[in-house]
Protein backbone atom coordinates (compact mmCIF):
# COMPACT_ATOMS: atom_id res chain seq x y z
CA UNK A 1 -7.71 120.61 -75.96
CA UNK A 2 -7.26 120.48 -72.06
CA UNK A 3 -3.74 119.76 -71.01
CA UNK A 4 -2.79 119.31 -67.23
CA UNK A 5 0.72 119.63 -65.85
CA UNK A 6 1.95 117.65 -62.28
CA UNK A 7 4.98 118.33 -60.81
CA UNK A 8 6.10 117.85 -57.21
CA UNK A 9 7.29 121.17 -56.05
CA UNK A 10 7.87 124.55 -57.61
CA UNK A 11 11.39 125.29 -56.44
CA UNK A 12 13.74 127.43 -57.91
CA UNK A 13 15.16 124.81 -60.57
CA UNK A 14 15.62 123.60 -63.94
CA UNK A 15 13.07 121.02 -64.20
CA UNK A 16 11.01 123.33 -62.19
CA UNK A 17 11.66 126.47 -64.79
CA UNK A 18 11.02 124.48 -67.89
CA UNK A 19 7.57 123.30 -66.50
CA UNK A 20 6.41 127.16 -65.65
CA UNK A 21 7.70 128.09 -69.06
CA UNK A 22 5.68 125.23 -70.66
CA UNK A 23 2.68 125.67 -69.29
CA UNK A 24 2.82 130.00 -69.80
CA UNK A 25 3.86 129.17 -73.40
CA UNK A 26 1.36 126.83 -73.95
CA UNK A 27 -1.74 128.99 -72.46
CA UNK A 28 -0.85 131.29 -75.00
CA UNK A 29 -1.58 129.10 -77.86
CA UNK A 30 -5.61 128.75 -79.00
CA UNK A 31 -7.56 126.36 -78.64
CA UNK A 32 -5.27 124.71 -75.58
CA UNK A 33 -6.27 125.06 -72.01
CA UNK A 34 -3.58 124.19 -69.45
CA UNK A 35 -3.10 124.56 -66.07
CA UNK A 36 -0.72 122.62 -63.53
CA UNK A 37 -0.79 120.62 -60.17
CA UNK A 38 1.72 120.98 -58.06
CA UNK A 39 2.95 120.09 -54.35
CA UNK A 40 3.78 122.77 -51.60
CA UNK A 41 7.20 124.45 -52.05
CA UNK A 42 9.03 124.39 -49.05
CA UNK A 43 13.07 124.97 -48.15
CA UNK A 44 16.28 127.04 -48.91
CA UNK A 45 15.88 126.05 -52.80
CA UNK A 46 13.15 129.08 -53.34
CA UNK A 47 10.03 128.68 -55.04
CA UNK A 48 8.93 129.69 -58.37
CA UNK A 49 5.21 129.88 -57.55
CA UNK A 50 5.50 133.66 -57.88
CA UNK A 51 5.69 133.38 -61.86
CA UNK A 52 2.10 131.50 -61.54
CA UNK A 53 0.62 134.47 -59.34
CA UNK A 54 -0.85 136.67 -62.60
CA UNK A 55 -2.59 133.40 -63.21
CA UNK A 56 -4.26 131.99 -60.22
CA UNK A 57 -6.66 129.52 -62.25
CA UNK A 58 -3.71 128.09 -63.54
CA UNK A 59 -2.33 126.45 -60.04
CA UNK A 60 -3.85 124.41 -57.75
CA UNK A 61 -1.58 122.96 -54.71
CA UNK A 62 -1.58 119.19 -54.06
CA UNK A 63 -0.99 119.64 -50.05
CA UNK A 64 0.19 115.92 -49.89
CA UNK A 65 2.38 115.30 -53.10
CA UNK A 66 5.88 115.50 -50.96
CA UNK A 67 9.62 115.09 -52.23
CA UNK A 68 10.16 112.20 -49.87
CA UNK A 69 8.54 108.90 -49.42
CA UNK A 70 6.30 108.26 -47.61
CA UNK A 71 3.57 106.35 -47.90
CA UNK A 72 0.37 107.84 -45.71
CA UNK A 73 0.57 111.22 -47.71
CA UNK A 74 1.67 109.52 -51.25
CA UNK A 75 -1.89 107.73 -50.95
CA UNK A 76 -3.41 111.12 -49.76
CA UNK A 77 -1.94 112.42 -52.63
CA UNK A 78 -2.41 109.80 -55.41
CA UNK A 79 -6.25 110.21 -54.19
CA UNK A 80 -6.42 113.67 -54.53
CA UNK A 81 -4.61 113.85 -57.89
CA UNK A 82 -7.51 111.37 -58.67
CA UNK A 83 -10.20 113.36 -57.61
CA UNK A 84 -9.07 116.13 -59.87
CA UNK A 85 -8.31 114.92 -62.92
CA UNK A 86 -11.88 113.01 -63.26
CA UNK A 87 -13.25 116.46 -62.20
CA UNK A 88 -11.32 117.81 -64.81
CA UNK A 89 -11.11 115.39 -67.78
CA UNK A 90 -7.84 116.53 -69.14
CA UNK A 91 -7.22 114.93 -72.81
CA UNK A 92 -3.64 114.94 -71.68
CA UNK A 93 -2.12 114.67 -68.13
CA UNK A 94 1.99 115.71 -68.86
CA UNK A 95 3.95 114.85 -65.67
CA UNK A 96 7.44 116.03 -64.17
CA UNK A 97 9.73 114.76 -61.56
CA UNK A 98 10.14 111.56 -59.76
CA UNK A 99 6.97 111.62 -57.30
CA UNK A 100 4.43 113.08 -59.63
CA UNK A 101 5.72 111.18 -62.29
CA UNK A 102 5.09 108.37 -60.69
CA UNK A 103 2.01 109.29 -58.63
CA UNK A 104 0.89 111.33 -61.31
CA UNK A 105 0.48 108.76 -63.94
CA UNK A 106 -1.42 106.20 -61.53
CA UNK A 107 -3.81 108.78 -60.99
CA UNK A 108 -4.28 109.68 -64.60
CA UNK A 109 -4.90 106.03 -65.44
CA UNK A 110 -7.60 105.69 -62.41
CA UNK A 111 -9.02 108.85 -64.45
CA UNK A 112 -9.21 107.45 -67.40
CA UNK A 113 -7.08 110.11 -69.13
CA UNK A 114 -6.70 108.91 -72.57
CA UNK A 115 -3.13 110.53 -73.13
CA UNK A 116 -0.55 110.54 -70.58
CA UNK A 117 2.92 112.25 -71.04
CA UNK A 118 5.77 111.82 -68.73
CA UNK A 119 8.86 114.27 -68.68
CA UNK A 120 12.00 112.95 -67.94
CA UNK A 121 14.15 115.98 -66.64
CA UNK A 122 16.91 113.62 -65.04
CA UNK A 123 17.08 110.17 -63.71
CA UNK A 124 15.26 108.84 -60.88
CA UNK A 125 17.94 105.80 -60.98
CA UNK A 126 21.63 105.01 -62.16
CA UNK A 127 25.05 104.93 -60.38
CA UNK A 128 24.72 107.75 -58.24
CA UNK A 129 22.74 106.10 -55.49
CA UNK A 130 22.86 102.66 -54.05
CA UNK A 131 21.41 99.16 -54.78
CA UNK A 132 18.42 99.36 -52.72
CA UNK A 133 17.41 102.87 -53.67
CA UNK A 134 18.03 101.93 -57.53
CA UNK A 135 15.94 98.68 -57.36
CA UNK A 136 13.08 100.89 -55.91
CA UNK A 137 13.31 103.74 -58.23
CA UNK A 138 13.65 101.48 -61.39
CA UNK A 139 10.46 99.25 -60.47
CA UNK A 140 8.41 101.98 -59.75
CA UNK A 141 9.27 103.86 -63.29
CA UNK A 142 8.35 100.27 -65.07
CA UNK A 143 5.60 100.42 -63.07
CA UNK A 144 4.43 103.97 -64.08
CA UNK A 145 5.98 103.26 -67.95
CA UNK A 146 2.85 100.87 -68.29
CA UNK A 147 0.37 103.92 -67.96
CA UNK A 148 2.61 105.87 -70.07
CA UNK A 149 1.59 106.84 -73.48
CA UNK A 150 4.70 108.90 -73.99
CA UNK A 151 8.01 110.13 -72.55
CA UNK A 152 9.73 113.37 -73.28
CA UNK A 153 12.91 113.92 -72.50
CA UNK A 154 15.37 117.01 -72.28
CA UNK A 155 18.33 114.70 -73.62
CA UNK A 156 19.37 111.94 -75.55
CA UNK A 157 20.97 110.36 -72.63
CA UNK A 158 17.55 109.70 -70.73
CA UNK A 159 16.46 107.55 -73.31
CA UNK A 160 19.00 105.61 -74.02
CA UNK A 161 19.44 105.25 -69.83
CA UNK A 162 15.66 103.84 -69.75
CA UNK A 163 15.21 102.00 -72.40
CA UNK A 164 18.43 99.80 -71.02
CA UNK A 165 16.41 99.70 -67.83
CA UNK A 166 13.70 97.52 -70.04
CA UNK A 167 11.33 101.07 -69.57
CA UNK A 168 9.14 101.65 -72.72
CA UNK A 169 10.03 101.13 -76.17
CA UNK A 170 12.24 103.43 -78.70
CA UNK A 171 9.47 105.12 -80.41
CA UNK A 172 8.04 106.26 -77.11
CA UNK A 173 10.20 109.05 -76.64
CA UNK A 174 11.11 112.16 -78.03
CA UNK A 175 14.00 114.84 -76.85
CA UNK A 176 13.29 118.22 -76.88
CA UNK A 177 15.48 120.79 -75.51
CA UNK A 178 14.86 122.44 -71.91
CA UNK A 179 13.91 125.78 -73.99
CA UNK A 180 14.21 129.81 -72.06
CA UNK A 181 14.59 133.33 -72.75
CA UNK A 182 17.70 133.44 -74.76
CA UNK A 183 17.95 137.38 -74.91
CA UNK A 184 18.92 138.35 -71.86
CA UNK A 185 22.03 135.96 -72.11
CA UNK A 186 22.62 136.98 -75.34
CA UNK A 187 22.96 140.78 -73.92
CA UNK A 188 24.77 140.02 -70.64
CA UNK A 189 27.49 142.24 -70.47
CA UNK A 190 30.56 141.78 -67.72
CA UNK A 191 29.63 144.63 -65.59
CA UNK A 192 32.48 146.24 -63.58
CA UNK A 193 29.50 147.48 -61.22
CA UNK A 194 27.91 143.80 -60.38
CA UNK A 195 31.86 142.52 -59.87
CA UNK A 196 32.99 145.35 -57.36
CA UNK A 197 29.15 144.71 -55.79
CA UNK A 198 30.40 141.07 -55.27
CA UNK A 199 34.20 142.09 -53.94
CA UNK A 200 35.63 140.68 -57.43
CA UNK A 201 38.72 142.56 -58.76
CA UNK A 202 38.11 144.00 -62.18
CA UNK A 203 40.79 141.92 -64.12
CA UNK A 204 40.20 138.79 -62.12
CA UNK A 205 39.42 135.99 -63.97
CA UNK A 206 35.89 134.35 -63.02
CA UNK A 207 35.07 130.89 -63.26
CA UNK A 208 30.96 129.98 -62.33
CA UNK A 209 28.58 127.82 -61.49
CA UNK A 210 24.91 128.23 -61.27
CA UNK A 211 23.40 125.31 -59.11
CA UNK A 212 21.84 124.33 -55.77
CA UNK A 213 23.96 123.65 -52.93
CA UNK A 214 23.04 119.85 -53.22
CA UNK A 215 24.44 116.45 -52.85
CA UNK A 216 25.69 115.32 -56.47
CA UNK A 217 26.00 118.66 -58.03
CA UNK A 218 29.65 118.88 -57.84
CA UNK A 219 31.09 121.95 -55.74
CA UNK A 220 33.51 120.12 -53.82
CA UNK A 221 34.95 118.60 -56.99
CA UNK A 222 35.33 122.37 -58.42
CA UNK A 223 36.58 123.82 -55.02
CA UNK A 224 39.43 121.53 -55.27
CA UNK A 225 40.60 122.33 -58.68
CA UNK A 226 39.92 125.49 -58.12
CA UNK A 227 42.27 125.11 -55.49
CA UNK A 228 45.33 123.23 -57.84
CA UNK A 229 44.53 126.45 -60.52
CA UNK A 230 45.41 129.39 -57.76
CA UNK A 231 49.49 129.10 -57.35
CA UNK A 232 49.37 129.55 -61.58
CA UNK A 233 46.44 131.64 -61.45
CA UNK A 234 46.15 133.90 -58.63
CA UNK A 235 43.56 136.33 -60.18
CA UNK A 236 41.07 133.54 -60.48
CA UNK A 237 37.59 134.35 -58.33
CA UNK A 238 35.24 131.51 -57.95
CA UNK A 239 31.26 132.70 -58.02
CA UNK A 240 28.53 130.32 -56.73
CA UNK A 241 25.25 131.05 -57.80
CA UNK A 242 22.95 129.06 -55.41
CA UNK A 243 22.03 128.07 -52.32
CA UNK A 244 20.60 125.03 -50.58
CA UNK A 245 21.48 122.10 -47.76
CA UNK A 246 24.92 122.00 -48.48
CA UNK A 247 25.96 125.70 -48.06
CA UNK A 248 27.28 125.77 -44.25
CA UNK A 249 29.41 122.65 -45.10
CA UNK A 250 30.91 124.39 -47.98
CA UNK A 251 31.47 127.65 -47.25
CA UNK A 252 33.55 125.78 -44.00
CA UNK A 253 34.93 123.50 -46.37
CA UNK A 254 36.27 126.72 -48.61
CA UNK A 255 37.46 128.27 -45.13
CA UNK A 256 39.42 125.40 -44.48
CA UNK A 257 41.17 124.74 -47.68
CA UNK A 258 42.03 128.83 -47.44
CA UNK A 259 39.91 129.64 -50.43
CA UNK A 260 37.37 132.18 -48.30
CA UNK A 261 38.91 135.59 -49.88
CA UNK A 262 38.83 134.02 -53.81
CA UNK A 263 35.15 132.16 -53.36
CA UNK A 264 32.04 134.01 -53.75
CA UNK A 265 28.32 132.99 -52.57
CA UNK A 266 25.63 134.58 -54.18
CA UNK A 267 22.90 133.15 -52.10
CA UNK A 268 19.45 132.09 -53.78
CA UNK A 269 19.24 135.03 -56.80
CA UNK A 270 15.51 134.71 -58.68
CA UNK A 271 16.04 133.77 -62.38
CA UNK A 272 16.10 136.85 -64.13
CA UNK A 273 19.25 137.92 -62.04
CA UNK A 274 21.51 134.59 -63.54
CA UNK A 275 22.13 136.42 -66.90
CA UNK A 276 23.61 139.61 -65.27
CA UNK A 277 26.12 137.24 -62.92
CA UNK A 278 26.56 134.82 -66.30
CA UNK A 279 27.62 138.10 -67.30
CA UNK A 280 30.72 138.59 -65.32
CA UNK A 281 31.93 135.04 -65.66
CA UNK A 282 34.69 134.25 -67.62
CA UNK A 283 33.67 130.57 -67.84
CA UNK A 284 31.11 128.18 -66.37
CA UNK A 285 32.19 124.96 -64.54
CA UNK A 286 29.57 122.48 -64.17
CA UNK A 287 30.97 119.16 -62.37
CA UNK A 288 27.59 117.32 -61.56
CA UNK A 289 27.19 113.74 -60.99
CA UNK A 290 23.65 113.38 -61.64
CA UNK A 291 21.37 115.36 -64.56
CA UNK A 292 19.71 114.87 -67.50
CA UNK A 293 20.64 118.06 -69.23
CA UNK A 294 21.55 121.58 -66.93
CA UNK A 295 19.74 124.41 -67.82
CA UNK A 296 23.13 126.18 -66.61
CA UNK A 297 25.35 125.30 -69.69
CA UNK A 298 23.22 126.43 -72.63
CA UNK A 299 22.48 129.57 -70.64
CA UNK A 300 26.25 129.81 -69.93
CA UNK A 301 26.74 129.38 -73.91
CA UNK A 302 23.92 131.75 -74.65
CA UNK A 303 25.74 134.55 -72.78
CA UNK A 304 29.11 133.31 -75.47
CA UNK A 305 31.11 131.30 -71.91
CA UNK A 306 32.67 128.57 -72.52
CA UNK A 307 31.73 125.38 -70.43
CA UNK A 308 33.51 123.01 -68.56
CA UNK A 309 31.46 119.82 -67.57
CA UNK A 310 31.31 116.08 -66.39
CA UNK A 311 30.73 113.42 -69.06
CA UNK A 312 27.14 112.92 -66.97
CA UNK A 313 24.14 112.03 -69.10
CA UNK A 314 23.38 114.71 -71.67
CA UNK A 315 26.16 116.91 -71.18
CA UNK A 316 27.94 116.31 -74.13
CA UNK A 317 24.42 117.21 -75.89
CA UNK A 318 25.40 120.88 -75.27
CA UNK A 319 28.91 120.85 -73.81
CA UNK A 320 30.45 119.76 -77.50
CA UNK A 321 34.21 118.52 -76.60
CA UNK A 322 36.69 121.18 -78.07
CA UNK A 323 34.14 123.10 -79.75
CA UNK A 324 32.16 124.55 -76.85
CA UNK A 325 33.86 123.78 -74.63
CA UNK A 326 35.92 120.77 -72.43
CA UNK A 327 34.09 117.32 -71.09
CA UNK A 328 36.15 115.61 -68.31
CA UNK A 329 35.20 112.29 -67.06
CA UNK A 330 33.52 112.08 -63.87
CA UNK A 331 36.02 112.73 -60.85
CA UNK A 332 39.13 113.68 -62.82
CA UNK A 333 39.46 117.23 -61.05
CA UNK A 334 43.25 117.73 -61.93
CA UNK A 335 42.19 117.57 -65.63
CA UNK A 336 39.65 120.10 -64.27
CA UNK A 337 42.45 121.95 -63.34
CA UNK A 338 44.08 121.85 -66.16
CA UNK A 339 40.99 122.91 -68.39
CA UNK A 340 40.39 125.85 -66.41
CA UNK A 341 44.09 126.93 -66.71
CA UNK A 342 43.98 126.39 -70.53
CA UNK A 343 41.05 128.79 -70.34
CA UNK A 344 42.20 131.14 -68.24
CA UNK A 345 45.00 131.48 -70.81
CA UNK A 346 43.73 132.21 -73.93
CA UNK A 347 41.26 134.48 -74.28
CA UNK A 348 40.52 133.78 -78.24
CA UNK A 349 39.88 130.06 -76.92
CA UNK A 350 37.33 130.96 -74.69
CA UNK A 351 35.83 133.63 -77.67
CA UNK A 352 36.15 130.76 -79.81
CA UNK A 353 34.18 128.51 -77.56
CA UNK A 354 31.57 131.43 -77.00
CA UNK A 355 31.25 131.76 -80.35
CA UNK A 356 30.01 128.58 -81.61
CA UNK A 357 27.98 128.07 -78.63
CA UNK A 358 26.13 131.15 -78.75
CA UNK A 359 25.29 129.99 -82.36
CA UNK A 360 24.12 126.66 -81.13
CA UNK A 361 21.77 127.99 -78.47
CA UNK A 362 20.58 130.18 -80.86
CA UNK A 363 19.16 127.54 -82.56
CA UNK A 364 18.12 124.48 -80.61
CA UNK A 365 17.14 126.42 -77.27
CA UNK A 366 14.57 129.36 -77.80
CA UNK A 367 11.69 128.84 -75.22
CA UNK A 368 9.26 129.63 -78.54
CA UNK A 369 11.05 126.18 -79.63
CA UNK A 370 10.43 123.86 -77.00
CA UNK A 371 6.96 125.28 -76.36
CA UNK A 372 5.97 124.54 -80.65
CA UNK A 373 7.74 120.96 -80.49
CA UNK A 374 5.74 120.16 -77.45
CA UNK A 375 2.35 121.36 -79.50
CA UNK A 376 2.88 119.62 -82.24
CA UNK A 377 3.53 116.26 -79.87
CA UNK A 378 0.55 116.93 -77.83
CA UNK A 379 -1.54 116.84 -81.45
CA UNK A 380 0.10 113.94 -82.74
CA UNK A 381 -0.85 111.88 -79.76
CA UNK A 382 -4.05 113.26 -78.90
CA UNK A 383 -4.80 112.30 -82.98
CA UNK A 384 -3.61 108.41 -82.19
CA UNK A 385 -0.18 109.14 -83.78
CA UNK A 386 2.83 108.65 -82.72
CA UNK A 387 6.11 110.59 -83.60
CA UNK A 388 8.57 108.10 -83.26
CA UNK A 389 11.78 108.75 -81.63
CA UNK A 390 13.38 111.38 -82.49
């Protein structure tokens, strides 16, 4: 069975992780053949491309296939993704992200591929964006969804979001869980070295958050409660893992509301380096606006931290109110405040929360997981059977 992955750019990301781990996992397995498309990886966000490099007949670069719209190199593209999936005959084309989902699909249809899988890693539309931009992005996903044989998606929340949109039909999708290397959560360890490395006082109290300095991710919201926490809290240190657009504007923001000697920026930190920093947290704050699923809470939960997140799409999929930790509604940052002073309180709450988190990571998030669920999908379609939603 050939299997061929498209995704837009190779940053350093979730969607972008779970689609390298895929398609290594996969490549592994016998009788499968897979190998990825993908557009050029530009900007402060990294690139993952490096993880590809032992493979080089696994990657081919779509020069075209852009983040942003626009329309001369989205044809360019959409003809070259053409030209290489008839070369190539793939008996399944499994797209990711907005553009080559979108792109993607058309092509595999003009191919004639006879299964096409799209992965839904977060949503393309919903409240987070205007009227304009969500009329656009909803009509071209129904437009896609009718060259769609099936959607996976990393949450429950994606479905329910499309299928209100009129996208597809229930038993077109299935959720399976953005799988990774649990161990090396499971063994981070809060090393003293890696905190007086990053100027943070042995018994402060950390609170993280591992994310791109982007729009809709949430940093100003935590910077402010962060803020309310400190005359209660003193010994509180906030760590950003991350970089991106955004950083100049909030590392001036953090200078202006007096914050620069308590916040720490990491700067861009390749993967296998977010386990040792998980390591030193005390808890992870996660206040996006916009995401299916982050890979950042079940690896905070693998490493036994506590979350704190938004009510946003999938979160409570993983962030499990009062168990593993504290869901706030979208934009409430004093009861952000107020969470992260609860935690910062009682250390057998946050052990507690660890605890059962660890456990459910343990079970629902092993990369060997996802990579076996999406198997045993790619058989049951490429047999004319459908799994139903699950």
């Amino acid at each position: 069975m050939r299997v061929t992955h498209v995704i837009t750019r190779l940053i350093v990301g979730g969607a972008q992780e779970n689609t390298i781990a895929s398609v290594l996992g996969l490549r592994r397995i016998p009788g499968l053949e897979v190998d990825l498309l993908a557009g050029p990886t530009n900007g402060p966000e990294g690139s993952l491309v490096s993880a590809l490099t032992p493979f080089p007949e696994a990657l081919t670069l779509v020069p075209h296939l852009v983040r942003p719209v626009h329309p001369w190199k989205d044809l360019l593209a959409l003809r070259h993704l053409t030209r290489l999936l008839r070369a190539r005959q793939p008996d399944i084309v499994h797209t990711h992200s907005g553009k080559a989902g979108v792109l993607g699909r058309m092509a595999a249809a003009r191919a004639k591929i006879p299964v096409i899988i799209h992965h839904i890693h977060g949503p393309s539309f919903g409240p987070f964006q205007g009227a304009l931009a969500n009329g656009i992005f909803t009509a071209a996903e129904s437009h896609a969804a009718k060259f769609t044989t099936h959607f996976v998606c990393s949450a429950h929340a994606m479905t329910k979001l499309y299928l209100a949109a009129g996208i597809g039909r229930p038993e077109m999708y299935t959720r399976i869980f953005s799988g990774f290397r649990v161990e090396p959560f499971l063994a981070a360890l809060n090393d003293p070295i890696l905190r007086s490395q990053l100027g943070i006082p042995a018994d402060a109290f950390v609170i993280g958050k591992i994310a791109r300095l982007f729009p809709l991710k949430g940093h100003e919201d935590l910077l402010l409660a962060f803020q309310r926490i400190l005359p209660q809290c003193p010994h509180a240190r906030l760590l950003l893992v991350g970089d991106g657009t955004l950083r100049p504007q909030l590392e001036a923001r953090t200078r202006a509301l007096g914050l620069a000697d308590k916040v720490v920026f990491t700067g861009l930190l390749p993967p296998e380096a977010v386990p040792r920093h998980i390591g030193i947290m005390d808890c992870v704050a996660h206040l996006s606006y916009r995401e299916a699923l982050s890979r950042a809470l079940p690896q905070a939960l693998a490493a036994a931290k506590p979350v704190i997140a938004y009510d946003f799409d999938g979160a409570d999929e993983i962030c499990l109110d009062h168990q593993t930790g504290f869901l706030v509604r979208q934009g409430h940052i004093n009861l952000v405040a107020e969470r992260l002073l609860l935690l910062a309180r009682d250390s057998n709450l946050r052990a507690q929360f660890g605890a059962r988190g660890q456990e459910f990571v343990r079970a629902n998030f092993p990369v060997e997981r996802m990579v076996a669920n999406l198997h045993q999908l790619y058989l049951q379609l490429a047999a004319g059977r459908g799994p139903g939603a699950t």
